[in-house]
PDB file of N, CA and C in Angstrom:
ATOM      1  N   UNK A   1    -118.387 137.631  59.157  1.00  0.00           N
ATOM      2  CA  UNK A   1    -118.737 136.233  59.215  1.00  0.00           C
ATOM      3  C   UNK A   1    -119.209 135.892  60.617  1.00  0.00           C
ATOM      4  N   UNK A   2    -120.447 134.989  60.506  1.00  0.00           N
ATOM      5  CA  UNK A   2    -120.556 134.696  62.059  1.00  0.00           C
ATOM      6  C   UNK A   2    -120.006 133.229  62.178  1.00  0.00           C
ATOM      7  N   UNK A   3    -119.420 133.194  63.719  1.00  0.00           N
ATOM      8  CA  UNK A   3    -119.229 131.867  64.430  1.00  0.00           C
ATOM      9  C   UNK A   3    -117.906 131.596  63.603  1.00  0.00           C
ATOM     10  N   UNK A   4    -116.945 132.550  63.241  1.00  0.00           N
ATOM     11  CA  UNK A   4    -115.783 132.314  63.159  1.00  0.00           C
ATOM     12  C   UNK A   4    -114.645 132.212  63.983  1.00  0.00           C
ATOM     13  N   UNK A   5    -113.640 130.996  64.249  1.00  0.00           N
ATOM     14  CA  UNK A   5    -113.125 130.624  64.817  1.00  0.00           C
ATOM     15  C   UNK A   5    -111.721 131.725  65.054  1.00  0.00           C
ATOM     16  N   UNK A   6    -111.503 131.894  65.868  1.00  0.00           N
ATOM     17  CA  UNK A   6    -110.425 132.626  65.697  1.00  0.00           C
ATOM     18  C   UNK A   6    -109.059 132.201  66.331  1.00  0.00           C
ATOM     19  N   UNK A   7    -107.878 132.205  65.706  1.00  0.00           N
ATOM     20  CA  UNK A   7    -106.757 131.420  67.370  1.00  0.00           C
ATOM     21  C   UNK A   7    -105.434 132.482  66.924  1.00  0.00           C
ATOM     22  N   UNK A   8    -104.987 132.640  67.844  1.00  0.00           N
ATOM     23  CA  UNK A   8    -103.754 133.672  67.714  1.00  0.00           C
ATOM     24  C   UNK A   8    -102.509 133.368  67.123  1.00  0.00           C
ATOM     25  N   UNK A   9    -102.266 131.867  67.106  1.00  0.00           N
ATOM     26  CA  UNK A   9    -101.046 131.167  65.809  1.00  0.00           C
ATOM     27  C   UNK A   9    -101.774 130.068  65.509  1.00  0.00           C
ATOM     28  N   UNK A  10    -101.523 129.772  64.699  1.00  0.00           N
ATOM     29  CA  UNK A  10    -102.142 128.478  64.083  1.00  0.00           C
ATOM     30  C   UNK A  10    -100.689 127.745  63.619  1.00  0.00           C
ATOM     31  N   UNK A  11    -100.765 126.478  63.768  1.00  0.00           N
ATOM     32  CA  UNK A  11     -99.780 125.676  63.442  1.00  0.00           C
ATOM     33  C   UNK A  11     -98.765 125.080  61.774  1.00  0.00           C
ATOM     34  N   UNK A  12     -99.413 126.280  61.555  1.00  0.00           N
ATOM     35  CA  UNK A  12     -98.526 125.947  59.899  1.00  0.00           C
ATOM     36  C   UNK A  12     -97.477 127.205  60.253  1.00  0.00           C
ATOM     37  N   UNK A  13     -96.724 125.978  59.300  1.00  0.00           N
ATOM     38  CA  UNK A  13     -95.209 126.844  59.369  1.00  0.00           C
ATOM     39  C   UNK A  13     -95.389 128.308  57.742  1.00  0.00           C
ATOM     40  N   UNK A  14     -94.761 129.176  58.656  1.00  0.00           N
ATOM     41  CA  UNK A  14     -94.341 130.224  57.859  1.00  0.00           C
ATOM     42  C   UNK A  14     -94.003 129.877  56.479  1.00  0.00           C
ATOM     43  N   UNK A  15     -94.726 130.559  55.655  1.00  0.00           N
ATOM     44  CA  UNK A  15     -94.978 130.083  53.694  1.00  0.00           C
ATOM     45  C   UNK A  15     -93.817 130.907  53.016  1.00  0.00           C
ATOM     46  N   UNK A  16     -92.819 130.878  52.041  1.00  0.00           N
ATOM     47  CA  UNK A  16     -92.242 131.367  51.169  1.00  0.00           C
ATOM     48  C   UNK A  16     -92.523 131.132  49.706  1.00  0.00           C
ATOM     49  N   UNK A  17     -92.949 132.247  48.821  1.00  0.00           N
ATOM     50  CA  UNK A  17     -93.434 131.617  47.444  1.00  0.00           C
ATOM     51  C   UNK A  17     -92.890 132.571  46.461  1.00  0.00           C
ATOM     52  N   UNK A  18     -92.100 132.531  45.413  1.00  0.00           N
ATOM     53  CA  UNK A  18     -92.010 133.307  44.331  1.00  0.00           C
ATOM     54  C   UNK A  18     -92.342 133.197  43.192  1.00  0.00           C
ATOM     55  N   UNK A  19     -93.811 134.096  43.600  1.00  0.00           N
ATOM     56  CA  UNK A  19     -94.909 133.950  42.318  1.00  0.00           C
ATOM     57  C   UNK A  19     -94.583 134.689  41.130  1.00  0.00           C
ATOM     58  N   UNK A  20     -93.661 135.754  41.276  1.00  0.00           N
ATOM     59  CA  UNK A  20     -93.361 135.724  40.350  1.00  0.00           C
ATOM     60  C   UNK A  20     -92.803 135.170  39.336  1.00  0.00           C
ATOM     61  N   UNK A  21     -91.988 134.129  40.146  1.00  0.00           N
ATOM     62  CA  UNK A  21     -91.184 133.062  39.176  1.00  0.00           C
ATOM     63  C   UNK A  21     -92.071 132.009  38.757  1.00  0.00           C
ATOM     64  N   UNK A  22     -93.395 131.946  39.566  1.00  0.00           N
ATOM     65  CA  UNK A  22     -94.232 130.849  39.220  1.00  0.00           C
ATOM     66  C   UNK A  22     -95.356 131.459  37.829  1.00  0.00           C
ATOM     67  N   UNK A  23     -95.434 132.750  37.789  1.00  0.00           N
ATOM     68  CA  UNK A  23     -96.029 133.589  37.016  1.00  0.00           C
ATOM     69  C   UNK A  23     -95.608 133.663  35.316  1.00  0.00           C
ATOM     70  N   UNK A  24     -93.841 133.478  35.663  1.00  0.00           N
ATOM     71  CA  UNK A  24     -93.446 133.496  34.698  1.00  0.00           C
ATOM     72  C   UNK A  24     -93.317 132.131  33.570  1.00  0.00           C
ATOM     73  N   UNK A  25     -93.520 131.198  34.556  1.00  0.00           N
ATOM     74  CA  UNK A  25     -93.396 129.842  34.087  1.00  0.00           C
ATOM     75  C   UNK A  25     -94.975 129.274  33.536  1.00  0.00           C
ATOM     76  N   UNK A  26     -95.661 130.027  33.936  1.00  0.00           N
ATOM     77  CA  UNK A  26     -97.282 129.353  33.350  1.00  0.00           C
ATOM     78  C   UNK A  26     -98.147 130.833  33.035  1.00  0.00           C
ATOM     79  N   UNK A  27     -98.167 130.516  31.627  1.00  0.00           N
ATOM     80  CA  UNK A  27     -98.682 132.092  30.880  1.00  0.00           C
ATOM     81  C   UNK A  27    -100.366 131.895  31.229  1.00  0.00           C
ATOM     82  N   UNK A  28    -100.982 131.017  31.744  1.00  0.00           N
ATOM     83  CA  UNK A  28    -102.169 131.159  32.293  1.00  0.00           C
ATOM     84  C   UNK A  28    -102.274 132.269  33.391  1.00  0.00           C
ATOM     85  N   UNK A  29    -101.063 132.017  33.985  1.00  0.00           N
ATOM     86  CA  UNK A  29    -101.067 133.004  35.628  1.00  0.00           C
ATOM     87  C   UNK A  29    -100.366 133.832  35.153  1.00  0.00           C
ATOM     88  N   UNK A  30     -99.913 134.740  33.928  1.00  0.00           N
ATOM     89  CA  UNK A  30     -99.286 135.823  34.088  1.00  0.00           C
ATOM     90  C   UNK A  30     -99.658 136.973  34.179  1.00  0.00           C
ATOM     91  N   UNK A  31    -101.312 137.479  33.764  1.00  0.00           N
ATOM     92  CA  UNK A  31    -101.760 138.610  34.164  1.00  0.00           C
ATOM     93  C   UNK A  31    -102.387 138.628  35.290  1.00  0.00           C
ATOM     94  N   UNK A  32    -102.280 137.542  36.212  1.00  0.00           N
ATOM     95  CA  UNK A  32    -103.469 137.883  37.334  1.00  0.00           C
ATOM     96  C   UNK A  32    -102.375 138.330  38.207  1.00  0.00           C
ATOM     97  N   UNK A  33    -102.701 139.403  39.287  1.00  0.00           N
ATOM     98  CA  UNK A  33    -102.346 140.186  39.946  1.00  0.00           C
ATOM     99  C   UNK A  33    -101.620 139.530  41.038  1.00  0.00           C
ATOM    100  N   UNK A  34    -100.442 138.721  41.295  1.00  0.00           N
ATOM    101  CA  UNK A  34    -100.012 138.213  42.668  1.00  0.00           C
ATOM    102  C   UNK A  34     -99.091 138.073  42.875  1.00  0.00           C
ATOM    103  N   UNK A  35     -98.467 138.671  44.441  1.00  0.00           N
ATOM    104  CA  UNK A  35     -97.831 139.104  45.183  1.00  0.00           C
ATOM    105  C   UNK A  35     -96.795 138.037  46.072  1.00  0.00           C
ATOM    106  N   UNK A  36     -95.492 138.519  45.542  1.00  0.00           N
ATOM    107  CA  UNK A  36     -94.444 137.489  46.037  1.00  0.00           C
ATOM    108  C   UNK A  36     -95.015 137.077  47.823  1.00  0.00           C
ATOM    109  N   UNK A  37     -94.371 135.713  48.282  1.00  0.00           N
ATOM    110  CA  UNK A  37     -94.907 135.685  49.384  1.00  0.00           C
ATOM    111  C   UNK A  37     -93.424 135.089  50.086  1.00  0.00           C
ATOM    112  N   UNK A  38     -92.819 136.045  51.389  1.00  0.00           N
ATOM    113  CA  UNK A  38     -92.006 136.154  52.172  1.00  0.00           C
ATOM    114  C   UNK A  38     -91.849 135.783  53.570  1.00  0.00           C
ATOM    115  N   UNK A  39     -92.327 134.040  53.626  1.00  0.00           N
ATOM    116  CA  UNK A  39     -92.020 133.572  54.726  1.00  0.00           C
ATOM    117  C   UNK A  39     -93.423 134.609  55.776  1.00  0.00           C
ATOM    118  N   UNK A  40     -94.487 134.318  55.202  1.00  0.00           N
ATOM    119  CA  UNK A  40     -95.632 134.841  55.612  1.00  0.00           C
ATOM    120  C   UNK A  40     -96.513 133.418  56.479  1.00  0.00           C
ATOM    121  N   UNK A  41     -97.302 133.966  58.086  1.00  0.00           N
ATOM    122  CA  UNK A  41     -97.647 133.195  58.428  1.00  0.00           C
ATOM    123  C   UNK A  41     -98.868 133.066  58.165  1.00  0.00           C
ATOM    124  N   UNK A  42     -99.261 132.148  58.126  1.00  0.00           N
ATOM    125  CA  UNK A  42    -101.340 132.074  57.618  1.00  0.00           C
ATOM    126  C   UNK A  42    -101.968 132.190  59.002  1.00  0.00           C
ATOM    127  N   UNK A  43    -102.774 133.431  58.208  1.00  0.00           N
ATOM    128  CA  UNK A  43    -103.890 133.894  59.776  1.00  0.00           C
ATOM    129  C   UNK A  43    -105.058 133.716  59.419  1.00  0.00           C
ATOM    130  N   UNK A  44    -105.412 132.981  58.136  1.00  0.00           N
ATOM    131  CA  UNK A  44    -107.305 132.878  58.508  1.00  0.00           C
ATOM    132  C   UNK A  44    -107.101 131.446  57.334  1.00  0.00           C
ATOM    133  N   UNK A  45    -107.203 130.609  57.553  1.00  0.00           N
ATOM    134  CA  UNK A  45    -107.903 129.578  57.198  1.00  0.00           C
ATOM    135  C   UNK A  45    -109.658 129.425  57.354  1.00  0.00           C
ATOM    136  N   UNK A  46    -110.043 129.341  55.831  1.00  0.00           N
ATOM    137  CA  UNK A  46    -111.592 129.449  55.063  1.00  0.00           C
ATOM    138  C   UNK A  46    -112.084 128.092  54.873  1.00  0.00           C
ATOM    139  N   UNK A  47    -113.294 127.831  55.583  1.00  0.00           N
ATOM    140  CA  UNK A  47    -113.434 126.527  55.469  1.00  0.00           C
ATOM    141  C   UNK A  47    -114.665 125.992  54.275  1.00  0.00           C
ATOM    142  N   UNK A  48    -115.281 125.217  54.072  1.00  0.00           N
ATOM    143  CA  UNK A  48    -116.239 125.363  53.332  1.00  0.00           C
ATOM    144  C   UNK A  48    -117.726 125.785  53.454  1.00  0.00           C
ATOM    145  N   UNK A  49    -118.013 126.206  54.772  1.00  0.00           N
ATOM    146  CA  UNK A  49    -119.145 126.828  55.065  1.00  0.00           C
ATOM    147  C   UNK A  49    -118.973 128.220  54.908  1.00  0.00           C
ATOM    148  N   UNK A  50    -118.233 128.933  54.298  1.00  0.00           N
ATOM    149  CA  UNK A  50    -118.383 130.391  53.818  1.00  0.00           C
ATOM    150  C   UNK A  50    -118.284 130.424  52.468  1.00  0.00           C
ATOM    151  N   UNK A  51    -119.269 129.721  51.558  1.00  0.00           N
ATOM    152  CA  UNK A  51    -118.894 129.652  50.366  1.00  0.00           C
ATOM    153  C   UNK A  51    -119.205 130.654  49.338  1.00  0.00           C
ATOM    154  N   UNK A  52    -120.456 131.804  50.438  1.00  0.00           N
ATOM    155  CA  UNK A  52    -120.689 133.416  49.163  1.00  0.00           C
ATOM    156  C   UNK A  52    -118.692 134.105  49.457  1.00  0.00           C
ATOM    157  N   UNK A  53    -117.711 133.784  49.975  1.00  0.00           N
ATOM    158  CA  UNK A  53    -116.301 134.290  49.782  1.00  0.00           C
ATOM    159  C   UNK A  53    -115.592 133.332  49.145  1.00  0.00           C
ATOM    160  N   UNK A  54    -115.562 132.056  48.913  1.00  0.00           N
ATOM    161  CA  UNK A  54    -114.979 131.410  48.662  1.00  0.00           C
ATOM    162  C   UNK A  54    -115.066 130.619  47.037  1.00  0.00           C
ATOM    163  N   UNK A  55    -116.737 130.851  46.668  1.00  0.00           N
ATOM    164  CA  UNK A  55    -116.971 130.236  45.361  1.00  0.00           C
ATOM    165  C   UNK A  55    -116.062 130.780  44.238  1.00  0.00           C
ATOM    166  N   UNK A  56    -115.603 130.086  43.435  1.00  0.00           N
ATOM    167  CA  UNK A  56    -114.653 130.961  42.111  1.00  0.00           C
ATOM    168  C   UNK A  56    -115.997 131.764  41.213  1.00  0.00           C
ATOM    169  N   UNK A  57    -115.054 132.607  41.081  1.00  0.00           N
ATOM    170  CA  UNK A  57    -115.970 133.407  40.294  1.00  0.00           C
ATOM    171  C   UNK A  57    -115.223 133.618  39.037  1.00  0.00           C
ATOM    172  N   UNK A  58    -113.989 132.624  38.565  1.00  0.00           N
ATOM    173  CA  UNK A  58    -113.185 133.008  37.281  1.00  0.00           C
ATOM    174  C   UNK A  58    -112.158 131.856  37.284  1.00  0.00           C
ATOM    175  N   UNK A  59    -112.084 131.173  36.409  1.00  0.00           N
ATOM    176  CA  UNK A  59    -110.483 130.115  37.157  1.00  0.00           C
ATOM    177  C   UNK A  59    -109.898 130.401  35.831  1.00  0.00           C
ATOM    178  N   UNK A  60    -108.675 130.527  36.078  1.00  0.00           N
ATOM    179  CA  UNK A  60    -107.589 129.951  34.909  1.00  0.00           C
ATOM    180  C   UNK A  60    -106.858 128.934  35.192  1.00  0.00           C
ATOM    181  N   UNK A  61    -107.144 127.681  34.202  1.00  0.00           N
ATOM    182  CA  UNK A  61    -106.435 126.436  34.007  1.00  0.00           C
ATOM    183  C   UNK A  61    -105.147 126.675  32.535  1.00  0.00           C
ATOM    184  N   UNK A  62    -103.818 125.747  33.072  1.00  0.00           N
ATOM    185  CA  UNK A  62    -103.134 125.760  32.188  1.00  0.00           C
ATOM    186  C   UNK A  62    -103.659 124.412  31.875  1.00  0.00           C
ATOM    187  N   UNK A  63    -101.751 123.249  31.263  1.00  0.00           N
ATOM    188  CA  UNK A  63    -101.916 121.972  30.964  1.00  0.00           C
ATOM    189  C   UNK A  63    -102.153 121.192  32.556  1.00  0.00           C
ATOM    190  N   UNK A  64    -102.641 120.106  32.362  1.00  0.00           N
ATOM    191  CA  UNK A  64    -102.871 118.924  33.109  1.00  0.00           C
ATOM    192  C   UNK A  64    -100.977 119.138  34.298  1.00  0.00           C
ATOM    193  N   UNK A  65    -101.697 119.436  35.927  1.00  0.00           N
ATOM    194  CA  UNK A  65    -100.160 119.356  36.547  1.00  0.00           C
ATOM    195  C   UNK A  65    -100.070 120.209  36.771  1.00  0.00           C
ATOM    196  N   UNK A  66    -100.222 121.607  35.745  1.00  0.00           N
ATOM    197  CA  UNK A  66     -99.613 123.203  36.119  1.00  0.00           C
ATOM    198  C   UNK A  66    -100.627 123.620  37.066  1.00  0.00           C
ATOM    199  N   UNK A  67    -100.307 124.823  37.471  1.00  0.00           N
ATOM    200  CA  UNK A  67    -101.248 125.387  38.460  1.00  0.00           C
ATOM    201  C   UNK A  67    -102.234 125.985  38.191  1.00  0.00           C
ATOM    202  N   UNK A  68    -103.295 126.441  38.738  1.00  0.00           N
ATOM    203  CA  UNK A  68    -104.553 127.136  38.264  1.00  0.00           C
ATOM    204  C   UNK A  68    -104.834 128.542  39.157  1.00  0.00           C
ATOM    205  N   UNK A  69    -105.131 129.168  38.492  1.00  0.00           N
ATOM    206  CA  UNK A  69    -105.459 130.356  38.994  1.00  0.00           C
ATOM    207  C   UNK A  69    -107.553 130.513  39.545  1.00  0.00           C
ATOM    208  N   UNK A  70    -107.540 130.885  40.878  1.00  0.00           N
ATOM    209  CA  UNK A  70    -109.158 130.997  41.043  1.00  0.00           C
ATOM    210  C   UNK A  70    -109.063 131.819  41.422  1.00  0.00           C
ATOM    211  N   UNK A  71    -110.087 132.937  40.895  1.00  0.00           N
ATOM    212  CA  UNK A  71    -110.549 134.486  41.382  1.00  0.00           C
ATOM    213  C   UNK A  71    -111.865 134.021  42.476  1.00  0.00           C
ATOM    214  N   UNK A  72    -111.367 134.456  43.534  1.00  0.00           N
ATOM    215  CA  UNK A  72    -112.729 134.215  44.527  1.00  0.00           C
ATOM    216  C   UNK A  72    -113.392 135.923  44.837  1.00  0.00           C
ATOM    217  N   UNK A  73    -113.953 136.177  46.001  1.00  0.00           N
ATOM    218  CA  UNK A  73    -114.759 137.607  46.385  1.00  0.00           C
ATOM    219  C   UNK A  73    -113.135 138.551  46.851  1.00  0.00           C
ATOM    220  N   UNK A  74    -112.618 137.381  47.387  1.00  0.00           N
ATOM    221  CA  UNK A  74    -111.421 137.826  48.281  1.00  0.00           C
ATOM    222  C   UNK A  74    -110.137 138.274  47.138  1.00  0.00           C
ATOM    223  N   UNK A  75    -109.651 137.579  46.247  1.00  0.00           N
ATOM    224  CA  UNK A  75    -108.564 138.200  45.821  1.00  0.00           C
ATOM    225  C   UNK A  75    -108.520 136.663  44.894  1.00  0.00           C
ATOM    226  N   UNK A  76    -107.615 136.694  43.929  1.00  0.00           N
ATOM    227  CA  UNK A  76    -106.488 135.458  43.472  1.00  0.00           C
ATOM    228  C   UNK A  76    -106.052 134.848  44.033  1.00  0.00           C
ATOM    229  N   UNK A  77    -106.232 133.316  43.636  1.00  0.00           N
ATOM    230  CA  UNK A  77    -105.335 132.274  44.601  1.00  0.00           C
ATOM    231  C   UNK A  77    -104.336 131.505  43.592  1.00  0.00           C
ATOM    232  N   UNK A  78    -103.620 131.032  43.705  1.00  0.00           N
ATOM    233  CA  UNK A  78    -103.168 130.000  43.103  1.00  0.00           C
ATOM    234  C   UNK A  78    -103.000 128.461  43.783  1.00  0.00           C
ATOM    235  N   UNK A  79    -103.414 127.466  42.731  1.00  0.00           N
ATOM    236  CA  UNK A  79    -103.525 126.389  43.938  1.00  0.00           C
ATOM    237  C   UNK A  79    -103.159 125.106  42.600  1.00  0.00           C
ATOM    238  N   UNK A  80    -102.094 124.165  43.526  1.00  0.00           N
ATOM    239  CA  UNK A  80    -101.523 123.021  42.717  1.00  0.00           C
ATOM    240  C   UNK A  80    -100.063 122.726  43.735  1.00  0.00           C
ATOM    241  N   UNK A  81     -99.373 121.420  43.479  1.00  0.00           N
ATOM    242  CA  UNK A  81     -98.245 121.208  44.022  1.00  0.00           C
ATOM    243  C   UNK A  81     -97.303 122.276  43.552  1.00  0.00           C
ATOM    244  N   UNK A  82     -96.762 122.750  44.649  1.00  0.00           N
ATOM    245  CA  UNK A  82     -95.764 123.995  44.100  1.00  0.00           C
ATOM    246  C   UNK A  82     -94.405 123.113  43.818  1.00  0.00           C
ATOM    247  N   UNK A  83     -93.662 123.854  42.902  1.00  0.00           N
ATOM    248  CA  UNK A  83     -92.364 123.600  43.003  1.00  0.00           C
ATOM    249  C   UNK A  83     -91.345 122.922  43.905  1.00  0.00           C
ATOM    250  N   UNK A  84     -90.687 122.168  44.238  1.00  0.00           N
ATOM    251  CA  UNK A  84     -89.795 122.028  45.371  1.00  0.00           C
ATOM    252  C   UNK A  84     -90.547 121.359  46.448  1.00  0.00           C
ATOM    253  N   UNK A  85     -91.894 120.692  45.883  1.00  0.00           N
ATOM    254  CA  UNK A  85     -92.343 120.290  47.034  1.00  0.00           C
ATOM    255  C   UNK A  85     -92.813 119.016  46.274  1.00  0.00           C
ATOM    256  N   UNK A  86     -92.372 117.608  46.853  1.00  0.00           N
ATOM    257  CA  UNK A  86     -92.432 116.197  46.491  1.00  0.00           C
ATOM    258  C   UNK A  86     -94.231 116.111  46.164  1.00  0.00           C
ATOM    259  N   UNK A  87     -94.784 115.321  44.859  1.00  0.00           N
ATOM    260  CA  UNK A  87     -95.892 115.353  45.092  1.00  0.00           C
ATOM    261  C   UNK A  87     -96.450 114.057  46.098  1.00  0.00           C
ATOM    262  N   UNK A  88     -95.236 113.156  46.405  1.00  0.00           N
ATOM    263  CA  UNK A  88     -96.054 111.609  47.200  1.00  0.00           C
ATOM    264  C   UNK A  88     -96.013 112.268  48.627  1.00  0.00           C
ATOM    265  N   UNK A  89     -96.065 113.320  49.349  1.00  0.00           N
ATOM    266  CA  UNK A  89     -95.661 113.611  50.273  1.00  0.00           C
ATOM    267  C   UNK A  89     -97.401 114.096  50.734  1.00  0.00           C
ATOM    268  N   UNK A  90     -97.236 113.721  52.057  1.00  0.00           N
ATOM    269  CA  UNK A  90     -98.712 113.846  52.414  1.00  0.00           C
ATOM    270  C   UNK A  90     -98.495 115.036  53.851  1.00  0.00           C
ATOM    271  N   UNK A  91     -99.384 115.599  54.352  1.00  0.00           N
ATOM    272  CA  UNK A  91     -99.576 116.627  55.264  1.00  0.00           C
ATOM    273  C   UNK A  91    -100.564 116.461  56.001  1.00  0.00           C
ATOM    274  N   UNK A  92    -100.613 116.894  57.073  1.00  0.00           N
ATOM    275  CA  UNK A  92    -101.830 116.768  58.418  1.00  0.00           C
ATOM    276  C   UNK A  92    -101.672 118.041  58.944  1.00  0.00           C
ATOM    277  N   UNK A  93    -102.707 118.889  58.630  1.00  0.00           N
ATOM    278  CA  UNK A  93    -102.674 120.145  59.942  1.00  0.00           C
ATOM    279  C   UNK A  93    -104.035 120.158  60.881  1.00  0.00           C
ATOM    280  N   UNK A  94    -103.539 119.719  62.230  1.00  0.00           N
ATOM    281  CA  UNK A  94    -104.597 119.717  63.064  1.00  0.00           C
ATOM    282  C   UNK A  94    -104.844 120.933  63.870  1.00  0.00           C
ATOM    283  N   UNK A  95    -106.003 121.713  63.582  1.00  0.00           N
ATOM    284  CA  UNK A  95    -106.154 122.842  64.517  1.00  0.00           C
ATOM    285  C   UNK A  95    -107.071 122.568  65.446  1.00  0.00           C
ATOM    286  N   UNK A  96    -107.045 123.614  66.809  1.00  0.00           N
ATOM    287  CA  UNK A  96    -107.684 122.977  67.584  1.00  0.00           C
ATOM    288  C   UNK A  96    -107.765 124.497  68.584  1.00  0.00           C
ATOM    289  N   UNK A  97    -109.010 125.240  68.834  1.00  0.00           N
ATOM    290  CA  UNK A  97    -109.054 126.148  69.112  1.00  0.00           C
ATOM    291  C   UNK A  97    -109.443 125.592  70.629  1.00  0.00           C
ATOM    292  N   UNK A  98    -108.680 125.654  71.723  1.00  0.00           N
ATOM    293  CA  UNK A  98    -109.013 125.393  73.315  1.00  0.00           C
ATOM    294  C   UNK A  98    -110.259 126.689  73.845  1.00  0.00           C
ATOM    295  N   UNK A  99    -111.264 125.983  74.714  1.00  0.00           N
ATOM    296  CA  UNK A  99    -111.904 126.914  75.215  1.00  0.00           C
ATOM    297  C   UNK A  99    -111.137 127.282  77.113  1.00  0.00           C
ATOM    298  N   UNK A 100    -111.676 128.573  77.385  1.00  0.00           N
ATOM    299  CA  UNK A 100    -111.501 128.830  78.451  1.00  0.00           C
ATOM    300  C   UNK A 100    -110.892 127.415  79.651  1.00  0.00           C
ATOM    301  N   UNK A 101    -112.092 126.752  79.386  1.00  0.00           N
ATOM    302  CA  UNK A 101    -111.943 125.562  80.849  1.00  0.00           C
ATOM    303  C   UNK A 101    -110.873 124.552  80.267  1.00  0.00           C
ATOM    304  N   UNK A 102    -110.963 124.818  79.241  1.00  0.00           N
ATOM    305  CA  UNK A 102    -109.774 122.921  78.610  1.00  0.00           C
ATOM    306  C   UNK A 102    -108.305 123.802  79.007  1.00  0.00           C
ATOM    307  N   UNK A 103    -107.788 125.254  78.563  1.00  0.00           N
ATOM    308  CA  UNK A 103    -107.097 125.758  78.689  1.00  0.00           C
ATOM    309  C   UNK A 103    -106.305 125.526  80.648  1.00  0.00           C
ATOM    310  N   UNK A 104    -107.235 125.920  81.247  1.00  0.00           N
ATOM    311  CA  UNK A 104    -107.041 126.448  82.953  1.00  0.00           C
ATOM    312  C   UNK A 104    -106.852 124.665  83.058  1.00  0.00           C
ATOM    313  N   UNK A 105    -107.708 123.514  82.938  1.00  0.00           N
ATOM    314  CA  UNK A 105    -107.776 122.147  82.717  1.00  0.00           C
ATOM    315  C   UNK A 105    -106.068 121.719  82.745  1.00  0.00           C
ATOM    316  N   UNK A 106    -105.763 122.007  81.496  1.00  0.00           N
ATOM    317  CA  UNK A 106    -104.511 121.707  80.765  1.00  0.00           C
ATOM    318  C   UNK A 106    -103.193 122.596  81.903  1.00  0.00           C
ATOM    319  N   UNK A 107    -103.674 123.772  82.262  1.00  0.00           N
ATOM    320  CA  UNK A 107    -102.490 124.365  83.035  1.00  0.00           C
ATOM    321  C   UNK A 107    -102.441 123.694  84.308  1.00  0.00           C
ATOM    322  N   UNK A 108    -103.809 122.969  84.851  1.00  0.00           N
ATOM    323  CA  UNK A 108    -104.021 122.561  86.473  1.00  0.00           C
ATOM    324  C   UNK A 108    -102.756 120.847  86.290  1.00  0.00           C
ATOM    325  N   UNK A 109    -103.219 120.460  85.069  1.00  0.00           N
ATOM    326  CA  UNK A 109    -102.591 119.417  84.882  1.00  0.00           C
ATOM    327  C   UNK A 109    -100.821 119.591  85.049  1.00  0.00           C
ATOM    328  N   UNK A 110    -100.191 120.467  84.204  1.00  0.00           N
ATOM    329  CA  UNK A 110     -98.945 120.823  83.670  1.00  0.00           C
ATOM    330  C   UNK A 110     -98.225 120.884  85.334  1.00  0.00           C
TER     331      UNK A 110
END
């Protein structure tokens, strides 16, 4: 990819997911291929200007609410309010990749 951003942590907290238990609960997602997830940190956030990796190339929908399965270039996703997580609840993740001078800037300040 060109002109991809790169930053060494990014500010989302470490993910825990048991897809298998989510696999088992919606027979839409039970043959697609995916892998329990163990307090894993996210290292590449895909934005919408890479969309020959990102377009679905297959979705599985259950009922209205359940989760859906999208086959992209990259692998299976699953995407919907997970379990255990309030749906009125709203989120902000601000990333913000510093260049060289804002960095040395920010330390002259500190």
């Amino acid at each position: 990819m060109e002109h991809a951003l790169v930053g060494e942590k990014l500010n989302v907290p470490p993910t825990s997911v048991n897809m298998t238990g989510v696999k088992s609960q919606w027979k839409q997602l039970a043959d697609i291929e995916l892998q329990d997830v163990d307090r894993a940190d996210i290292k590449v956030i895909l934005g919408s200007d890479v969309t020959e990796i990102i377009i679905p190339r297959q979705v599985r929908e259950g009922p209205r609410g359940s989760p859906f399965g999208v086959k992209t270039k990259l692998s299976w996703t699953v995407t919907e309010t997970l379990l255990g997580y309030p749906r009125n609840s709203e989120s902000l993740c601000f990333i913000h990749v510093a260049s060289p001078e804002e960095e040395l800037n920010e330390l002259v300040k500190t």
